[in-house]
C-alpha atoms as a PDB file:
ATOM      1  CA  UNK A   1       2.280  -9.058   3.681  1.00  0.00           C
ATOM      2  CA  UNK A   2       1.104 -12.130   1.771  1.00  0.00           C
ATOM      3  CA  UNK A   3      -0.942  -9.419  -0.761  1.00  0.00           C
ATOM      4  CA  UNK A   4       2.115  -7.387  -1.168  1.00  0.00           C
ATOM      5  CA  UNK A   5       3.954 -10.857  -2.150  1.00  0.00           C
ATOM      6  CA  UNK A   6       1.432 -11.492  -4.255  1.00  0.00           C
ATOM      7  CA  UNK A   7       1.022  -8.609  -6.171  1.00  0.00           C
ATOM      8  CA  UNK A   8       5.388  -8.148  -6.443  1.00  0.00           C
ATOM      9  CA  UNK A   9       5.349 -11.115  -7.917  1.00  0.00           C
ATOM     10  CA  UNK A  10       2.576 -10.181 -10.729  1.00  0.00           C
ATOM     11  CA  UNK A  11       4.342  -7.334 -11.654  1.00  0.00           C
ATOM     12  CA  UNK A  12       7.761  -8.890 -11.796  1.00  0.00           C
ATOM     13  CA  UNK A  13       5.985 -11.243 -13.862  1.00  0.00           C
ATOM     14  CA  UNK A  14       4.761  -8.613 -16.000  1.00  0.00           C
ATOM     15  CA  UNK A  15       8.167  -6.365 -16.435  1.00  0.00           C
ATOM     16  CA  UNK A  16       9.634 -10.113 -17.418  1.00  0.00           C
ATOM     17  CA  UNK A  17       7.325 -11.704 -19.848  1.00  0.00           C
ATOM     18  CA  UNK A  18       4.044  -9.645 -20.881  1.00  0.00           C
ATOM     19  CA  UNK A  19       1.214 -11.429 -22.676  1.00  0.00           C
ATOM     20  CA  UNK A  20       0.895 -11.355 -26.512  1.00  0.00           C
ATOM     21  CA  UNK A  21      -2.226 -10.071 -26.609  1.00  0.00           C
ATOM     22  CA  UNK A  22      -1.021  -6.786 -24.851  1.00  0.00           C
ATOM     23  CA  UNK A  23       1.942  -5.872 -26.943  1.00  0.00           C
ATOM     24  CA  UNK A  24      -1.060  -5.491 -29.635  1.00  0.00           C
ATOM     25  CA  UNK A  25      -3.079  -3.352 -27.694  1.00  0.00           C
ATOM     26  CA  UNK A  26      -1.464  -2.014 -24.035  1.00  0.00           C
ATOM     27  CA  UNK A  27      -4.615   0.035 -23.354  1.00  0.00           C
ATOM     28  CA  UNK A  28      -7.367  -2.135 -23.888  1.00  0.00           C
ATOM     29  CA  UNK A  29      -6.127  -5.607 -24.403  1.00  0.00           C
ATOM     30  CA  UNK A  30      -7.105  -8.302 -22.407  1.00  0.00           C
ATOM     31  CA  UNK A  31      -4.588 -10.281 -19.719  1.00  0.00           C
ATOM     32  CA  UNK A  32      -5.996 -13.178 -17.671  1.00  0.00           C
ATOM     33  CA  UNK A  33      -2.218 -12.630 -15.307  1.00  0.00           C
ATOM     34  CA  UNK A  34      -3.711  -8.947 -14.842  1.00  0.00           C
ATOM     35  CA  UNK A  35      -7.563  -9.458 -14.181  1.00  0.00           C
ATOM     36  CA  UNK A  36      -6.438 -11.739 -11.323  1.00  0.00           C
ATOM     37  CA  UNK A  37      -3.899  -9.643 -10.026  1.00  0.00           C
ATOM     38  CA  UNK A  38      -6.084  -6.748  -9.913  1.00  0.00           C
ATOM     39  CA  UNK A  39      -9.555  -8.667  -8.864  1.00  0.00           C
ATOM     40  CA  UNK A  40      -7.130  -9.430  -5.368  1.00  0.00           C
ATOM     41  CA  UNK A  41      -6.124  -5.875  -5.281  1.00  0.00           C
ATOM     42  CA  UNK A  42      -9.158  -4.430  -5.464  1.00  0.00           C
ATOM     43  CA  UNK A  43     -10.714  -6.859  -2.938  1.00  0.00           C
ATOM     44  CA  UNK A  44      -7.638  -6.166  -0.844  1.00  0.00           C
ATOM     45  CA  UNK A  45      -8.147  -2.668  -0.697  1.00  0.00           C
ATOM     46  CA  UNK A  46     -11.667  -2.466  -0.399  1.00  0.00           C
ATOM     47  CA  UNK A  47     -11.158  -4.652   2.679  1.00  0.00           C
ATOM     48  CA  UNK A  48      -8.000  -2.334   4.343  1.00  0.00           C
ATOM     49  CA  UNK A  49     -10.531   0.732   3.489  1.00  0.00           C
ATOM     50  CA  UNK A  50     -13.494  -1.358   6.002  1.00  0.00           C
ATOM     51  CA  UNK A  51     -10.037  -2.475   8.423  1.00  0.00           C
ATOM     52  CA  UNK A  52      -9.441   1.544   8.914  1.00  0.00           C
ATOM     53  CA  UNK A  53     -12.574   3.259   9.110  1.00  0.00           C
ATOM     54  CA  UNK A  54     -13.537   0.537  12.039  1.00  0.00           C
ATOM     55  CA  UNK A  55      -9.642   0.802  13.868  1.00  0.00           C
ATOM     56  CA  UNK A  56      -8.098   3.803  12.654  1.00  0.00           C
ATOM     57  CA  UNK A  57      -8.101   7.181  14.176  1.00  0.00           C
ATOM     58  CA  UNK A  58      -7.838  10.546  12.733  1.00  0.00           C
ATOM     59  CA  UNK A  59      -4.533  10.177  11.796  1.00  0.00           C
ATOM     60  CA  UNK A  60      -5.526   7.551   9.429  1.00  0.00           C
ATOM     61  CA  UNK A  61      -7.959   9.688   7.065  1.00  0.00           C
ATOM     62  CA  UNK A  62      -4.723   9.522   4.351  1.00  0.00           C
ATOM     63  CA  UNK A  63      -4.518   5.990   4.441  1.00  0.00           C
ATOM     64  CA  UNK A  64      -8.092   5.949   3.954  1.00  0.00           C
ATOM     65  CA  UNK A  65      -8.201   8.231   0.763  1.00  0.00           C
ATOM     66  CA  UNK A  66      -4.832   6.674  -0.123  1.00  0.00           C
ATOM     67  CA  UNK A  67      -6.903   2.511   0.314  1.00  0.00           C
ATOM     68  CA  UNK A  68     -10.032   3.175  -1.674  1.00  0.00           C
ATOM     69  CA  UNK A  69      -8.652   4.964  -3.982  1.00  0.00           C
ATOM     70  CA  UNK A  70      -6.859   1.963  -4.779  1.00  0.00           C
ATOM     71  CA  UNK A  71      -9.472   0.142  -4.466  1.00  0.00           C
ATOM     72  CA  UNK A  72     -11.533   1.714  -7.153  1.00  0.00           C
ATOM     73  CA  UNK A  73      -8.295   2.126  -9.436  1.00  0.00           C
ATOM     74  CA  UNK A  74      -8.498  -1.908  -9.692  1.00  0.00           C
ATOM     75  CA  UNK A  75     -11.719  -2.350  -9.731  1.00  0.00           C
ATOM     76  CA  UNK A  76     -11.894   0.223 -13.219  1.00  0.00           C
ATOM     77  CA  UNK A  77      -8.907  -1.945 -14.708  1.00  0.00           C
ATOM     78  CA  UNK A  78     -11.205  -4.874 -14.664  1.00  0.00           C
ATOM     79  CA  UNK A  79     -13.001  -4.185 -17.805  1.00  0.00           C
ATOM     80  CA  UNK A  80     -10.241  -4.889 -19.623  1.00  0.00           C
ATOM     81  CA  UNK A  81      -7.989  -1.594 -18.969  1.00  0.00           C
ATOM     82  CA  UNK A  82      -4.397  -1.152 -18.884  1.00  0.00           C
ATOM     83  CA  UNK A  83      -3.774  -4.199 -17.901  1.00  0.00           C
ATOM     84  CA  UNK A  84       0.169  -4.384 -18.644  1.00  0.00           C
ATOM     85  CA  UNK A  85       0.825  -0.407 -16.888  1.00  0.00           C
ATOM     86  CA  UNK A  86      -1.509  -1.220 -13.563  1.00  0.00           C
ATOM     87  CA  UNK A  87       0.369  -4.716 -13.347  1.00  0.00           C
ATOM     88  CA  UNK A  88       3.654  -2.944 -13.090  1.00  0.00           C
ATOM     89  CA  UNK A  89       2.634  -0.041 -10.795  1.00  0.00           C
ATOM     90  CA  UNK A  90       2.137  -3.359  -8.518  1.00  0.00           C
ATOM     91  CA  UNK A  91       5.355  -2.914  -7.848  1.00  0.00           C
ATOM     92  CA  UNK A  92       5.069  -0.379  -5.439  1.00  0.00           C
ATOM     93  CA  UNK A  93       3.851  -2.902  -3.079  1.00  0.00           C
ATOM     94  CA  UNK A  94       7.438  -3.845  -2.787  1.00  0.00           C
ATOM     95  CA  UNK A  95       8.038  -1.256  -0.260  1.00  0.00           C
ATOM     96  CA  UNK A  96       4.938  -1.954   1.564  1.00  0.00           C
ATOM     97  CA  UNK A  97       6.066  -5.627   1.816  1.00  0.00           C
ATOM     98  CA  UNK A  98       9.180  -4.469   3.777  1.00  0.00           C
ATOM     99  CA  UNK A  99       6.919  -1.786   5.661  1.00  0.00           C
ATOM    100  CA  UNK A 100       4.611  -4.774   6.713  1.00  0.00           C
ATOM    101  CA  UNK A 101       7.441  -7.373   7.644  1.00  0.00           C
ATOM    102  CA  UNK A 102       9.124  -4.617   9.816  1.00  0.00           C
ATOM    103  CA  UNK A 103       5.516  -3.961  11.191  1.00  0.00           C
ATOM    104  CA  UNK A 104       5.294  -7.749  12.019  1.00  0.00           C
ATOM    105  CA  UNK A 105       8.569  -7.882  13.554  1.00  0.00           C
ATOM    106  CA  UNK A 106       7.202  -5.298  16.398  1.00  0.00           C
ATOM    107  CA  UNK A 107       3.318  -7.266  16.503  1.00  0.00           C
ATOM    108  CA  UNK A 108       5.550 -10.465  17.640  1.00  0.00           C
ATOM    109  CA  UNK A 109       7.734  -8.614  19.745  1.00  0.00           C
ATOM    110  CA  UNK A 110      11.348  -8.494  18.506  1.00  0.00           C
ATOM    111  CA  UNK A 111      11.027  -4.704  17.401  1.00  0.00           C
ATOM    112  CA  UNK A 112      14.909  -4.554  17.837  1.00  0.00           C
ATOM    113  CA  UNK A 113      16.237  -8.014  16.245  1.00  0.00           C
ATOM    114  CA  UNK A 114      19.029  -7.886  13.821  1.00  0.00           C
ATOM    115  CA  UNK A 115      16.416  -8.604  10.545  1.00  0.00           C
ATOM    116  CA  UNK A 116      14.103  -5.900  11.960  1.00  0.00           C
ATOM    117  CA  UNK A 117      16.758  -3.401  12.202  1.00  0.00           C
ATOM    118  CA  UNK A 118      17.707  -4.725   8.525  1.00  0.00           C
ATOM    119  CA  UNK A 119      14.153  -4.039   7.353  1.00  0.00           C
ATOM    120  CA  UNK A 120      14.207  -0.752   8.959  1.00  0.00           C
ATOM    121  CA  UNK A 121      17.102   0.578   7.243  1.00  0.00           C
ATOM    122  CA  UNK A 122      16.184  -0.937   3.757  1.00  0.00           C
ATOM    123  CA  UNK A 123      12.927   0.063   3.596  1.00  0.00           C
ATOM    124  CA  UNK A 124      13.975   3.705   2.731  1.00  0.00           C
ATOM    125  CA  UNK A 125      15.851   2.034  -0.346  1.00  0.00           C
ATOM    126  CA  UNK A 126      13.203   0.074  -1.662  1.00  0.00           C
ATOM    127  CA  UNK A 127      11.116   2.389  -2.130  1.00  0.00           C
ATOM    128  CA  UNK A 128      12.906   5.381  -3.747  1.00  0.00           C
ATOM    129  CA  UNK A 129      13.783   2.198  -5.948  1.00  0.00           C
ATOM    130  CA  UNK A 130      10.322   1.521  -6.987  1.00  0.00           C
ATOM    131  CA  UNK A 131       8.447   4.480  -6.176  1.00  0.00           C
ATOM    132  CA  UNK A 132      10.615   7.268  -7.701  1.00  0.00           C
ATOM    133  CA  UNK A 133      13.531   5.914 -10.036  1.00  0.00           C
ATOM    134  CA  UNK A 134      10.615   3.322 -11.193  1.00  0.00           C
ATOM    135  CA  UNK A 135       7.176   5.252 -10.404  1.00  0.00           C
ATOM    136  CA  UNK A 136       8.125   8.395 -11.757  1.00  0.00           C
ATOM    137  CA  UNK A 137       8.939   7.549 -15.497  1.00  0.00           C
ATOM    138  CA  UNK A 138       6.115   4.914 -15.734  1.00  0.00           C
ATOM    139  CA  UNK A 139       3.539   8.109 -14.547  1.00  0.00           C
ATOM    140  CA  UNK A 140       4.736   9.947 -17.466  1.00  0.00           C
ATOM    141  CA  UNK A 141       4.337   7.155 -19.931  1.00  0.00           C
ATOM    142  CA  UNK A 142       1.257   6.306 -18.234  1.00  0.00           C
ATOM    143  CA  UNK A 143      -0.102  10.232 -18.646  1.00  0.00           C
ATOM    144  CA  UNK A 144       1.187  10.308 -22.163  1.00  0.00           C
ATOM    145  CA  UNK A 145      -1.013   7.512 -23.319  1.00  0.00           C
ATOM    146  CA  UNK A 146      -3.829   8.482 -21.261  1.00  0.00           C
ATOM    147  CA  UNK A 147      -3.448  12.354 -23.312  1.00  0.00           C
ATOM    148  CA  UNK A 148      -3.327  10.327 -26.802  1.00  0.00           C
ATOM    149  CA  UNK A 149      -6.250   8.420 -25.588  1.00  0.00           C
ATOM    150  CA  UNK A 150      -8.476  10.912 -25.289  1.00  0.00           C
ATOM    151  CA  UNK A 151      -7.388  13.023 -27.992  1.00  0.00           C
ATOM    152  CA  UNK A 152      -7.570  10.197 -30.995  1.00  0.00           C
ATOM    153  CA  UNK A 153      -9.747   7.433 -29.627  1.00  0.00           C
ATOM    154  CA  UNK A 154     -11.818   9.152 -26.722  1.00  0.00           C
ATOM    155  CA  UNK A 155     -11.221   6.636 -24.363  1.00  0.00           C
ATOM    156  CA  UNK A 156     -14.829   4.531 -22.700  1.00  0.00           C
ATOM    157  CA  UNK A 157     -14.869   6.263 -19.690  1.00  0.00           C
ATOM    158  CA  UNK A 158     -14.121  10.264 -19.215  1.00  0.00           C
ATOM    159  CA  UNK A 159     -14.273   9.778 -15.862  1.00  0.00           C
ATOM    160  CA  UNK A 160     -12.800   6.748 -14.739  1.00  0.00           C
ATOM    161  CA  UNK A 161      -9.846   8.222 -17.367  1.00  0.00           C
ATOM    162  CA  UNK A 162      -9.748  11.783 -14.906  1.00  0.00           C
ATOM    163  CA  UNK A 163      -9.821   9.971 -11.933  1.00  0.00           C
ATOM    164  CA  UNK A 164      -6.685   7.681 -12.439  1.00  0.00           C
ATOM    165  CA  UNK A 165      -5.027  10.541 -14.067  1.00  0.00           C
ATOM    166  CA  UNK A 166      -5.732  12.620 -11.161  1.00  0.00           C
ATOM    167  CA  UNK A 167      -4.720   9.483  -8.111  1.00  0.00           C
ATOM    168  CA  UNK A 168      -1.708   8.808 -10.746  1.00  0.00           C
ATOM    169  CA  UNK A 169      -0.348  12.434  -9.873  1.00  0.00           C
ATOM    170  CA  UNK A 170      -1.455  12.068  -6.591  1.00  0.00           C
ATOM    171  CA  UNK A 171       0.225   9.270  -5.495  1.00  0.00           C
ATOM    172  CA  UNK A 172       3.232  10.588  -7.238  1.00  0.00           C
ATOM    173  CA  UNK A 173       3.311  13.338  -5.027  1.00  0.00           C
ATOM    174  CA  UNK A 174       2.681  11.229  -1.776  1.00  0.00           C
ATOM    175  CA  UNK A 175       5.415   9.330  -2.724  1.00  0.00           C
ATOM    176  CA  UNK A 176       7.741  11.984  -2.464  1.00  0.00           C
ATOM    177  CA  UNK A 177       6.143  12.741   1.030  1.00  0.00           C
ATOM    178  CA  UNK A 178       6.242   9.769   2.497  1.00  0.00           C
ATOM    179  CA  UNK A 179       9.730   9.566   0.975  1.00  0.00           C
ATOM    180  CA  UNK A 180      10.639  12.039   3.148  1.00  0.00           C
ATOM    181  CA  UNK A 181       8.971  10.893   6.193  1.00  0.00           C
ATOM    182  CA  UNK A 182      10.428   7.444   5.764  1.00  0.00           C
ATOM    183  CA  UNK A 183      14.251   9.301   5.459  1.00  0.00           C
ATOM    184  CA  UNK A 184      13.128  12.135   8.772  1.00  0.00           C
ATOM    185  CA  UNK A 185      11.563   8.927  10.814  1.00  0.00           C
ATOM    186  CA  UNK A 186      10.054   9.703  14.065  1.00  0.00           C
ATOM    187  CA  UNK A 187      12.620  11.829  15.889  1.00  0.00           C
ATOM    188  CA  UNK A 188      13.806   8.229  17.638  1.00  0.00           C
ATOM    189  CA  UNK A 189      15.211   6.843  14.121  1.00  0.00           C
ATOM    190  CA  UNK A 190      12.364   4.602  13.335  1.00  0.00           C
ATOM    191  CA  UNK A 191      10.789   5.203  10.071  1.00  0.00           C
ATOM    192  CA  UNK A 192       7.167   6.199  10.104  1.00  0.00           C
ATOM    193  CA  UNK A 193       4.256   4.300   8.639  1.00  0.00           C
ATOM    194  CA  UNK A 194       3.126   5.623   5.880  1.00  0.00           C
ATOM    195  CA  UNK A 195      -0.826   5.475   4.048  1.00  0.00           C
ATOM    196  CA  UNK A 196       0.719   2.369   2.196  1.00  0.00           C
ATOM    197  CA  UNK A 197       0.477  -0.139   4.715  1.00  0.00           C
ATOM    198  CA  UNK A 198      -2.363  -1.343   6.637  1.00  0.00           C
ATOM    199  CA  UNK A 199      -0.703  -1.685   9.924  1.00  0.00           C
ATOM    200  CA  UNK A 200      -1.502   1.467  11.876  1.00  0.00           C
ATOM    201  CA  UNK A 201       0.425   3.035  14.611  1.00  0.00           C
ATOM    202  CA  UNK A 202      -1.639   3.789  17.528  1.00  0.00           C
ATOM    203  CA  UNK A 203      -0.057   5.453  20.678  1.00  0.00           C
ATOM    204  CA  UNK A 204      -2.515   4.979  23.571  1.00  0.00           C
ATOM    205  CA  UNK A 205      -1.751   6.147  27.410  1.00  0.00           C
ATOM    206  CA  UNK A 206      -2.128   2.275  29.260  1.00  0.00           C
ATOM    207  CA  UNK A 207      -1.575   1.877  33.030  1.00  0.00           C
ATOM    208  CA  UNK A 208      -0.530   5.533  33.877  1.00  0.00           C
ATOM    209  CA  UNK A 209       1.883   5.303  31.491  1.00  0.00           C
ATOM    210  CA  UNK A 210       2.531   5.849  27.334  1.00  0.00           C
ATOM    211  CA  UNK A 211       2.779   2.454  25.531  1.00  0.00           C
ATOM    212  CA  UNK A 212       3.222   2.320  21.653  1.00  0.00           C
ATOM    213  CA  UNK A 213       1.512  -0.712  20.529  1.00  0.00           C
ATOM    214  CA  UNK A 214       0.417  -1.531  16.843  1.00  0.00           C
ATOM    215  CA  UNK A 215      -3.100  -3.333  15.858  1.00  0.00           C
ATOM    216  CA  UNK A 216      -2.130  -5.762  13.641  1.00  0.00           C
ATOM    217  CA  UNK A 217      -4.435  -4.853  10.564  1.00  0.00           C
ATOM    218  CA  UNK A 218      -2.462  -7.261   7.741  1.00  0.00           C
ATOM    219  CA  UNK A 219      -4.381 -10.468   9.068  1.00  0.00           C
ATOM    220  CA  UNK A 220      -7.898  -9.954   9.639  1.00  0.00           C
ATOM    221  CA  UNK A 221      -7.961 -12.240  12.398  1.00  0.00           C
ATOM    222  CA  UNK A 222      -5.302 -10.814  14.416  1.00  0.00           C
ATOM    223  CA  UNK A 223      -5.931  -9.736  17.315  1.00  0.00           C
ATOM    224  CA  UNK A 224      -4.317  -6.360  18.842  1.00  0.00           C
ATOM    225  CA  UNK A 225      -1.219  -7.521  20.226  1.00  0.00           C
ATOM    226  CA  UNK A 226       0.048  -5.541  23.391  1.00  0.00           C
ATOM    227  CA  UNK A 227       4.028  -5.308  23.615  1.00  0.00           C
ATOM    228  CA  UNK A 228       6.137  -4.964  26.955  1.00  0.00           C
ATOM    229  CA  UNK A 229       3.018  -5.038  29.012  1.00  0.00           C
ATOM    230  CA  UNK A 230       2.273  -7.157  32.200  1.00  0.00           C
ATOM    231  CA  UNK A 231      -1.111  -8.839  32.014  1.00  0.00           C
ATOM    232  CA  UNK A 232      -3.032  -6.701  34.096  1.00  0.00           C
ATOM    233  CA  UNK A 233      -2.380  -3.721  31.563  1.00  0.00           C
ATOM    234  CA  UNK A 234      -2.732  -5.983  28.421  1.00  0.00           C
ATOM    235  CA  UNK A 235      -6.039  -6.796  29.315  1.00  0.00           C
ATOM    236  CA  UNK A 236      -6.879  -2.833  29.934  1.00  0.00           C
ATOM    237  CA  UNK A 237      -5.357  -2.025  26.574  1.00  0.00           C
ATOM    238  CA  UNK A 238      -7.457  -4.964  24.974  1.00  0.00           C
ATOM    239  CA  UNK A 239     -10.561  -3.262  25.881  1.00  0.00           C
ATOM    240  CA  UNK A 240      -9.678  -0.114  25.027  1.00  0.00           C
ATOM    241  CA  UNK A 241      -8.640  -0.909  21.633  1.00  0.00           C
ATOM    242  CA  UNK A 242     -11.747  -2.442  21.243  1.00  0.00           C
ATOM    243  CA  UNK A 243     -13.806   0.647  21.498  1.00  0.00           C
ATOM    244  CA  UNK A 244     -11.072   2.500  19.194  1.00  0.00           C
END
């Protein structure tokens, strides 16, 4: 969550009041507000790449794709490039912020308090808000210059050009996807957790019984945090998520 703060508040920044030097040259020009933004982000997902291959499951081979993809997006954008475009798309951490702060809610057990039902049901809004009526037009902006790159000035990179193209469509697809998963929810009215976040659902069978619980992956030094469980069956569940 404090990432996701981090990086809204870079790409507000950037919407708001843009550095000189990139209204001269949006492509290539240089942005010390960007490099750190995306030196964090790339860190950040290079770390919640390492977080799921060690706790996630099958399930989580999206995520994965979805978190060093990311990861590599940032770390091209360091070279200088497109530093004002890659600060925006930041903003689609704003729905991942609400994702993780609902996800919290549940790690600390108050899954059904007033703000986490708030969360729940805003969520949804949030992100069509950023991720569609926002996402959307920027991608097509974004692919425009990245056609009229190639085509007059050949760009440095072909490939590190073809790749973001290709995650740019990509993620404009998922998007829609986990739109829709987000609006469905889980057949109980809670929204699911999409790639975005690095909190990851895990549904394990503890004491005879099925228990969702949620391995807190936002803070690396959380520990997996067992709701509505008496102690005997936290400490079984503690051992079993460590060998997930």
């Amino acid at each position: 969550a404090l990432f996701d703060l981090v990086a809204v508040a870079g790409a507000v920044k950037e919407l708001v009041n843009p550095e000189d030097s990139l209204f001269h040259d949006p492509i290539y020009g240089f942005s010390s507000h960007s490099q750190f933004h995306f030196s964090v982000a790339s860190g950040y997902f290079f770390w919640a790449t390492g977080t799921t291959l060690v706790f996630g499951s099958r399930k989580t081979l999206l995520p994965l794709i979805h978190h060093f993809s990311c990861a590599l997006t940032f770390l091209f954008t360091l070279r200088p490039f497109l530093h004002h475009v890659g600060n925006v798309f930041l903003l689609f951490q704003a729905s991942t912020l609400i994702l993780d702060l609902h996800a919290v809610g549940r790690i600390i057990g108050a899954p059904s308090s007033g703000t986490n039902r708030s969360l729940r049901v805003f969520h949804p809004f949030v992100f069509f808000c950023v991720r569609i009526c926002i996402g959307v037009p920027l991608s097509f902006f974004f692919l425009g210059d990245m056609a009229r790159l190639v085509a007059v000035r050949g760009g440095h990179s072909y490939f590190e050009i073809a790749f973001l193209v290709m995650f740019n469509i990509l993620i404009n697809v998922l998007n829609f996807y986990w739109l829709w998963t987000n609006l469905r929810g889980d057949g109980e009215g809670r929204p699911e957790y999409a790639a975005g976040s690095c909190t990851v659902m895990v549904r394990e069978r503890v004491d005879g019984g099925d228990q969702d619980w949620m391995k807190g992956l936002t803070v690396p030094m959380l520990k997996v945090e067992i709701l509505r469980l008496d102690p005997d069956a936290r400490m079984k569940g503690l051992r079993k998520a460590e060998l997930q």
